[in-house]
Protein backbone atom coordinates (compact mmCIF):
# COMPACT_ATOMS: atom_id res chain seq x y z
CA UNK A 1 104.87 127.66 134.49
CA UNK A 2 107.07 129.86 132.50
CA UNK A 3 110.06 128.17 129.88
CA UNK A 4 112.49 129.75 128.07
CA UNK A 5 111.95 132.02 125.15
CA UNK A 6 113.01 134.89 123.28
CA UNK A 7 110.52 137.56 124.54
CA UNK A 8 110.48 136.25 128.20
CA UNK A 9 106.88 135.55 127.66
CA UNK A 10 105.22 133.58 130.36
CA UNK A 11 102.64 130.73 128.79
CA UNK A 12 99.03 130.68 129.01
CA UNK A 13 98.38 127.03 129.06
CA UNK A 14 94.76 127.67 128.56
CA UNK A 15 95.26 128.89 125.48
CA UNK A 16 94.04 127.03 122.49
CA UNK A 17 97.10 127.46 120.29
CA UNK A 18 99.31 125.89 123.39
CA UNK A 19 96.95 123.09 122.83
CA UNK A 20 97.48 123.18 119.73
CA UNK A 21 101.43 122.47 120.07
CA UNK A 22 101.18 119.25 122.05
CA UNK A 23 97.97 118.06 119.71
CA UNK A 24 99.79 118.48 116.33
CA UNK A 25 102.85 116.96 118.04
CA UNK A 26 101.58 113.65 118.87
CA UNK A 27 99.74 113.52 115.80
CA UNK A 28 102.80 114.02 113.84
CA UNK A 29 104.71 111.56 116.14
CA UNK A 30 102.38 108.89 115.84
CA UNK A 31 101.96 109.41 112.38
CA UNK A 32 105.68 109.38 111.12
CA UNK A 33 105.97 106.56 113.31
CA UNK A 34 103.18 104.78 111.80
CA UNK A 35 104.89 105.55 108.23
CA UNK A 36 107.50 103.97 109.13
CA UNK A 37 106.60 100.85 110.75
CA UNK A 38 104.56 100.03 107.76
CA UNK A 39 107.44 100.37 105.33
CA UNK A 40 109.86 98.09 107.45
CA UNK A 41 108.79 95.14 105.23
CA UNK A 42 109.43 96.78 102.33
CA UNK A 43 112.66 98.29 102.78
CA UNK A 44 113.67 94.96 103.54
CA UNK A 45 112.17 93.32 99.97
CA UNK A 46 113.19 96.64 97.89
CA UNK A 47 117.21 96.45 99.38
CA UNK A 48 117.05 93.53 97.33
CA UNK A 49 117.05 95.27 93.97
CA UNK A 50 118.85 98.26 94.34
CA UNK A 51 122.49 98.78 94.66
CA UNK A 52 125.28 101.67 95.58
CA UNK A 53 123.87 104.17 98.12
CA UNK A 54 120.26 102.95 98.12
CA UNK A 55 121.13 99.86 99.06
CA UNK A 56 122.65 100.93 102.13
CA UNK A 57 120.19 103.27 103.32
CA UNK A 58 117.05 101.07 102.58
CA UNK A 59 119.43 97.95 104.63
CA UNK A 60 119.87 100.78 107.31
CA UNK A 61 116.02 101.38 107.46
CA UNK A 62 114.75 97.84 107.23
CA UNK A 63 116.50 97.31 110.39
CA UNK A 64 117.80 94.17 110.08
CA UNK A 65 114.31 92.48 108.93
CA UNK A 66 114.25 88.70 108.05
CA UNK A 67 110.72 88.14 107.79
CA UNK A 68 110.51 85.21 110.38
CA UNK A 69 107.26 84.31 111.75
CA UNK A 70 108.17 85.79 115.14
CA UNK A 71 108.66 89.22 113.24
CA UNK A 72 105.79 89.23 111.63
CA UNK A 73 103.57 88.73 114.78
CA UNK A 74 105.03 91.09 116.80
CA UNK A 75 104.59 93.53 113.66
CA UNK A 76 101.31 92.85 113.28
CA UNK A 77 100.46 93.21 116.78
CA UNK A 78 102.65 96.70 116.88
CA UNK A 79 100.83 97.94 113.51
CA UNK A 80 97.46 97.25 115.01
CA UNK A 81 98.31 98.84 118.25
CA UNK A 82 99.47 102.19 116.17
CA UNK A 83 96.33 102.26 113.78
CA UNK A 84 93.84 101.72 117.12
CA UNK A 85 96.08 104.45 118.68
CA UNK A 86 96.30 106.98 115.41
CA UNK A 87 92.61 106.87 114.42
CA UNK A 88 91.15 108.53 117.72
CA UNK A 89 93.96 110.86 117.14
CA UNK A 90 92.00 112.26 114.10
CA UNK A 91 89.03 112.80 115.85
CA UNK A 92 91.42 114.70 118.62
CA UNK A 93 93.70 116.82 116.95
CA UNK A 94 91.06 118.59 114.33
CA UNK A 95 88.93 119.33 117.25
CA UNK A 96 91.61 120.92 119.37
CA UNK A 97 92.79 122.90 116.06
CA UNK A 98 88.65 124.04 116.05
CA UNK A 99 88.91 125.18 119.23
CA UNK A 100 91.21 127.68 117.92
CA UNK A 101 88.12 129.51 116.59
CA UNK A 102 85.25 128.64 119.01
CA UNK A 103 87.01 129.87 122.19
CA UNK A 104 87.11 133.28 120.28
CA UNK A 105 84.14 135.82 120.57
CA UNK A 106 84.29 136.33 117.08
CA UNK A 107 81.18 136.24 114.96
CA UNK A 108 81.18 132.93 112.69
CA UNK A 109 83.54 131.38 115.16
CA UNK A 110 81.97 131.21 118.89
CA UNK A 111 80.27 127.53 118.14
CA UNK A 112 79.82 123.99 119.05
CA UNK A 113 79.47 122.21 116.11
CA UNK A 114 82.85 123.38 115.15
CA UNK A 115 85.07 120.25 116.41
CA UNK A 116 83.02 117.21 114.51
CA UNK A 117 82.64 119.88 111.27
CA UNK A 118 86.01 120.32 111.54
CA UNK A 119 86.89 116.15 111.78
CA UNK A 120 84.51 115.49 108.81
CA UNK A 121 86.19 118.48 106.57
CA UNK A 122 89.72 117.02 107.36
CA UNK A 123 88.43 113.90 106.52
CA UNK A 124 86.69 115.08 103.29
CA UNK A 125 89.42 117.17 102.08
CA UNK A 126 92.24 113.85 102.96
CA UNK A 127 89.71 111.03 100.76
CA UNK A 128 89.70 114.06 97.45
CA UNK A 129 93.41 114.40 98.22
CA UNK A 130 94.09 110.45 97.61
CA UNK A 131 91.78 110.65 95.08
CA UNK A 132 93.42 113.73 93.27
CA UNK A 133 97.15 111.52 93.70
CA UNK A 134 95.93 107.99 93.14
CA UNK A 135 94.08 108.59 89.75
CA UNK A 136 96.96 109.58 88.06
CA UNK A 137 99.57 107.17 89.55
CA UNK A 138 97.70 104.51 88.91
CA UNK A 139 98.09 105.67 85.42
CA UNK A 140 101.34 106.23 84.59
CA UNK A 141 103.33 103.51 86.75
CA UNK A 142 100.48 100.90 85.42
CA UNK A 143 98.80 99.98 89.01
CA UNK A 144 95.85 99.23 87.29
CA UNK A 145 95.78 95.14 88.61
CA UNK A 146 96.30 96.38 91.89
CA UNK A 147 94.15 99.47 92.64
CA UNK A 148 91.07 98.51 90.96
CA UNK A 149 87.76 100.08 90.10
CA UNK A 150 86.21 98.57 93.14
CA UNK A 151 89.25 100.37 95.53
CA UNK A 152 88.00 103.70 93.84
CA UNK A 153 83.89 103.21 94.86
CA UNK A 154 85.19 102.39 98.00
CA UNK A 155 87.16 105.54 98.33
CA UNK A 156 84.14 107.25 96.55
CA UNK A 157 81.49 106.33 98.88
CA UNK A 158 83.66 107.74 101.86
CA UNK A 159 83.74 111.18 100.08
CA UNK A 160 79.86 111.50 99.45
CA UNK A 161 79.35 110.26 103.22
CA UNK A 162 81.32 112.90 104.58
CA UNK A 163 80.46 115.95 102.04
CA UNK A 164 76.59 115.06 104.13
CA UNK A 165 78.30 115.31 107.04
CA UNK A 166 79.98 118.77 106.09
CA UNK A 167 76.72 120.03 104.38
CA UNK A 168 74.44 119.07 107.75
CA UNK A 169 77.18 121.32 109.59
CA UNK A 170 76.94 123.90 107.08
CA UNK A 171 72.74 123.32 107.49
CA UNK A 172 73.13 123.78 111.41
CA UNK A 173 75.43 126.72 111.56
CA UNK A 174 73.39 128.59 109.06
CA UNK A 175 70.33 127.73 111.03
CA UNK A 176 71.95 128.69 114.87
CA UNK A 177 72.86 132.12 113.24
CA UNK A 178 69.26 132.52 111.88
CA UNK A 179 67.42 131.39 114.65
CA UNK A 180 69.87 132.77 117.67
CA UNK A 181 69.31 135.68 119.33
CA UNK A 182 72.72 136.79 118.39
CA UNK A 183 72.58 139.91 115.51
CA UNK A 184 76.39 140.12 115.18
CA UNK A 185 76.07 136.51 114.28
CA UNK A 186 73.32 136.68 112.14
CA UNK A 187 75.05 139.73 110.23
CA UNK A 188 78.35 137.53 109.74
CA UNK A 189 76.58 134.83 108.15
CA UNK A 190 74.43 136.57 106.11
CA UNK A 191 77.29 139.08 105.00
CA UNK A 192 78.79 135.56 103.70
CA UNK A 193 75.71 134.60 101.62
CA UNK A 194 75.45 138.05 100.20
CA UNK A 195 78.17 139.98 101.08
CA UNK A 196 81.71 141.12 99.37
CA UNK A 197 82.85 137.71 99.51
CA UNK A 198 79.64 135.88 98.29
CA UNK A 199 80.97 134.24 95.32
CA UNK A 200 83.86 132.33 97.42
CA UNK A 201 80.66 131.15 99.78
CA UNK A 202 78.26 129.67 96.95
CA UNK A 203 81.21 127.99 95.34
CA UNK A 204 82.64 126.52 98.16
CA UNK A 205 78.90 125.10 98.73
CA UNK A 206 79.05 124.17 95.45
CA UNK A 207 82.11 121.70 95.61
CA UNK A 208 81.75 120.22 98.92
CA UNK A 209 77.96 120.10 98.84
CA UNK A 210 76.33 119.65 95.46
CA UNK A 211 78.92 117.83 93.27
CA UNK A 212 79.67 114.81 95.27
CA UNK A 213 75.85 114.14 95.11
CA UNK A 214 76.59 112.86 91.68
CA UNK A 215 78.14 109.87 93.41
CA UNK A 216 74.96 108.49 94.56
CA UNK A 217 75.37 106.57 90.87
CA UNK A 218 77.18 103.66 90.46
CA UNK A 219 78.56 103.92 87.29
CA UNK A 220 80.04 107.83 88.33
CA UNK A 221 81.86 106.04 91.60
CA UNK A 222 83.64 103.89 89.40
CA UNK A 223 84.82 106.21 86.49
CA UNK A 224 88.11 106.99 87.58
CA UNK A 225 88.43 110.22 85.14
CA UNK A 226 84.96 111.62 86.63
CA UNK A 227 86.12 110.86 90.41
CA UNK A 228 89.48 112.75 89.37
CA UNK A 229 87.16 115.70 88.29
CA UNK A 230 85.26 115.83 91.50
CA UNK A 231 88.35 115.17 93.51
CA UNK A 232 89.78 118.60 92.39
CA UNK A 233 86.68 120.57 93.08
CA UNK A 234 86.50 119.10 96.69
CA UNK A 235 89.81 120.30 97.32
CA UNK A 236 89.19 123.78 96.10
CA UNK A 237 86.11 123.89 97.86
CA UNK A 238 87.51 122.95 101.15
CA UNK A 239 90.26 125.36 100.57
CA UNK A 240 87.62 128.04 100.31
CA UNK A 241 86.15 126.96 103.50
CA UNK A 242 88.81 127.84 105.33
CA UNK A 243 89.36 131.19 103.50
CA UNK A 244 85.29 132.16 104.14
CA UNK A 245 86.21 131.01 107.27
CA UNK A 246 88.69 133.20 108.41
CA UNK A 247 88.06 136.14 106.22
CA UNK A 248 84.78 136.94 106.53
CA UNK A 249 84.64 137.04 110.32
CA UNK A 250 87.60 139.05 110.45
CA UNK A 251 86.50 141.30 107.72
CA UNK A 252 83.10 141.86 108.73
CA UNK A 253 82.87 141.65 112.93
CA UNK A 254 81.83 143.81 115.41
CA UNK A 255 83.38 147.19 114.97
CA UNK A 256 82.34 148.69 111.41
CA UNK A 257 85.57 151.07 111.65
CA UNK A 258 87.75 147.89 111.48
CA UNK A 259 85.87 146.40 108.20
CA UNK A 260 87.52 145.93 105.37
CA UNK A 261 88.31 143.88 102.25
CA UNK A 262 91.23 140.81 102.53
CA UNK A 263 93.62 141.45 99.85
CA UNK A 264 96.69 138.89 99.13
CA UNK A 265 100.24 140.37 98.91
CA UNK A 266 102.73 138.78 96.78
CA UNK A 267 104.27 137.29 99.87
CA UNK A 268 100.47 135.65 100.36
CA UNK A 269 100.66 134.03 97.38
CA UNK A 270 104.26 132.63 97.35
CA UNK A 271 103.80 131.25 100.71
CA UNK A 272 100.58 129.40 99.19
CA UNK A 273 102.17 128.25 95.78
CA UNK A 274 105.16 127.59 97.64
CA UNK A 275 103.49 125.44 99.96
CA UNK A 276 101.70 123.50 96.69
CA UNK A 277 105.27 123.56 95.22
CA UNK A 278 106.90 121.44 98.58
CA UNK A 279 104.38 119.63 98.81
CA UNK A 280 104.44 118.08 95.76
CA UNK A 281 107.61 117.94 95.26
CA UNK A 282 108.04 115.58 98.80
CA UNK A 283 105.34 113.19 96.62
CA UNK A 284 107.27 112.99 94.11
CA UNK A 285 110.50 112.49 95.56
CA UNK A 286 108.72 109.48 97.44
CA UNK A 287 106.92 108.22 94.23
CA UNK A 288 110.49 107.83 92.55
CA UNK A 289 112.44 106.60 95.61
CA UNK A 290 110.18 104.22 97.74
CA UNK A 291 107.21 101.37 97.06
CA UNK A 292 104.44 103.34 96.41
CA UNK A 293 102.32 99.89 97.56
CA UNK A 294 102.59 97.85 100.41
CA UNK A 295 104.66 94.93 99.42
CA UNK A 296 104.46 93.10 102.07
CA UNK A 297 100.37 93.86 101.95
CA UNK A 298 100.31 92.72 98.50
CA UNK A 299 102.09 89.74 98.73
CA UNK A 300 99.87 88.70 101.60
CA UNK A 301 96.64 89.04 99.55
CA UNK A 302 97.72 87.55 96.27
């Protein structure tokens, strides 16, 4: 069915990026809506100690919350229902953003084990990310009482269980291309290993494979400055993956008139700082305006 557009194009809905637009969607609809229910509660406490324009807007957003027993159990239940409903969501919308890749012909790309390697990199690139902001907010605003060393082992052993994950995937696709019948495929891989870009390959199994090993110890999962370190690395090394990803199969594929080497333009690299520089910037903004804990979940617990 065609809709309108610019170009008069008529949709393939086949297409793995027009799966891609309904995917993301819902993900980002149930997620901003799962945001938001959770902070309900505590726009209601923090209206409480604000005044001027704040006040108003957190009243506005609490909408109208009282915190009456009949509330809370229909929040609960609603809170639940969104959590049950997010979490397969995951598992969902990295796949579909996989398929991008493995319904290509592509060298590097054209495979199975891309959807679940996909779900435990998002996965393993999200738990470094929370380390990478937690460590350092729990710092400075003094959350020390509240996020304790036991949250961070926690957190830990989540990363080292799904850097195994992501290193079996990296095992298996290294081991299809070797053993397959496919030379194209074979070529790709080992041009990653060995080729022009072979440096961006052994680092990136460097971070996500290697380091987190460390936190088989005890005493390394709950050293906050260490878990900080590794935290960092993680997220460089999963930002690699994508780049070997991408670049190397579309550098190196099956025509050897088209090869070539990826170079950034300026543009490249604003788009990428910029990105670094909005996203942290929304963090902050949300650091300085809103709870950065769960009132209502602390008060519960205490």
């Amino acid at each position: 069915l065609p809709y309108p557009n610019q170009r008069q194009l008529w949709v393939n809905f086949r297409s793995p990026l027009v799966w891609d637009v309904f995917a993301v969607g819902t993900y980002f609809t149930v997620s901003l809506v799962f945001f938001y229910v959770g902070m309900i509660p505590d726009f209601a406490a923090a209206k409480q100690h604000v005044l001027g324009i704040r006040k108003k807007i957190y009243t506005a957003l609490s909408l109208g919350w009282q915190g009456t027993q009949k509330e809370w159990r229909h929040y609960n239940m609603l809170y639940l229902f969104l959590a049950a409903f997010a979490t397969p969501l995951v598992a969902s919308v990295h796949s579909v953003v996989s398929w991008d890749f493995a319904m290509s012909i592509v060298p590097g790309w054209h495979t199975t084990i891309f959807a679940p390697y996909f779900v435990a990199g998002a996965i393993l690139s999200g738990t470094a990310m929370v380390i990478t902001l937690v460590v350092p907010m729990r710092k400075y605003l003094s959350l020390h009482d509240y996020i304790t060393d036991g949250h961070f082992e926690s957190i830990a052993k989540i990363l080292l269980l799904t850097s195994l994950i992501v290193t079996y995937a990296y095992i298996v696709e290294f081991g299809l291309a070797w053993y397959g019948e496919n030379i194209f495929e074979r070529e790709t891989f080992r041009y990653r290993l060995l080729g022009d870009y072979r440096y961006f390959t052994w680092t990136m199994l460097f971070c996500n494979s290697v380091v987190p090993l460390t936190l088989f110890a005890r005493g390394l999962r709950r050293n906050t400055a260490y878990l900080f370190v590794v935290s960092i690395l993680v997220n460089i090394g999963m930002w690699l993956e994508r780049f070997v990803i991408i670049v190397t199969s579309l550098s190196h594929d099956y025509d050897p008139y088209a090869w070539g080497l990826y170079k950034p333009t300026f543009v490249c690299l604003g788009v990428d700082i910029g990105s670094f520089g909005l996203f942290f910037t929304l963090y902050l903004l949300f650091v300085k305006n809103l709870p950065v804990l769960s009132i209502s979940e602390i008060k519960e617990h205490l």
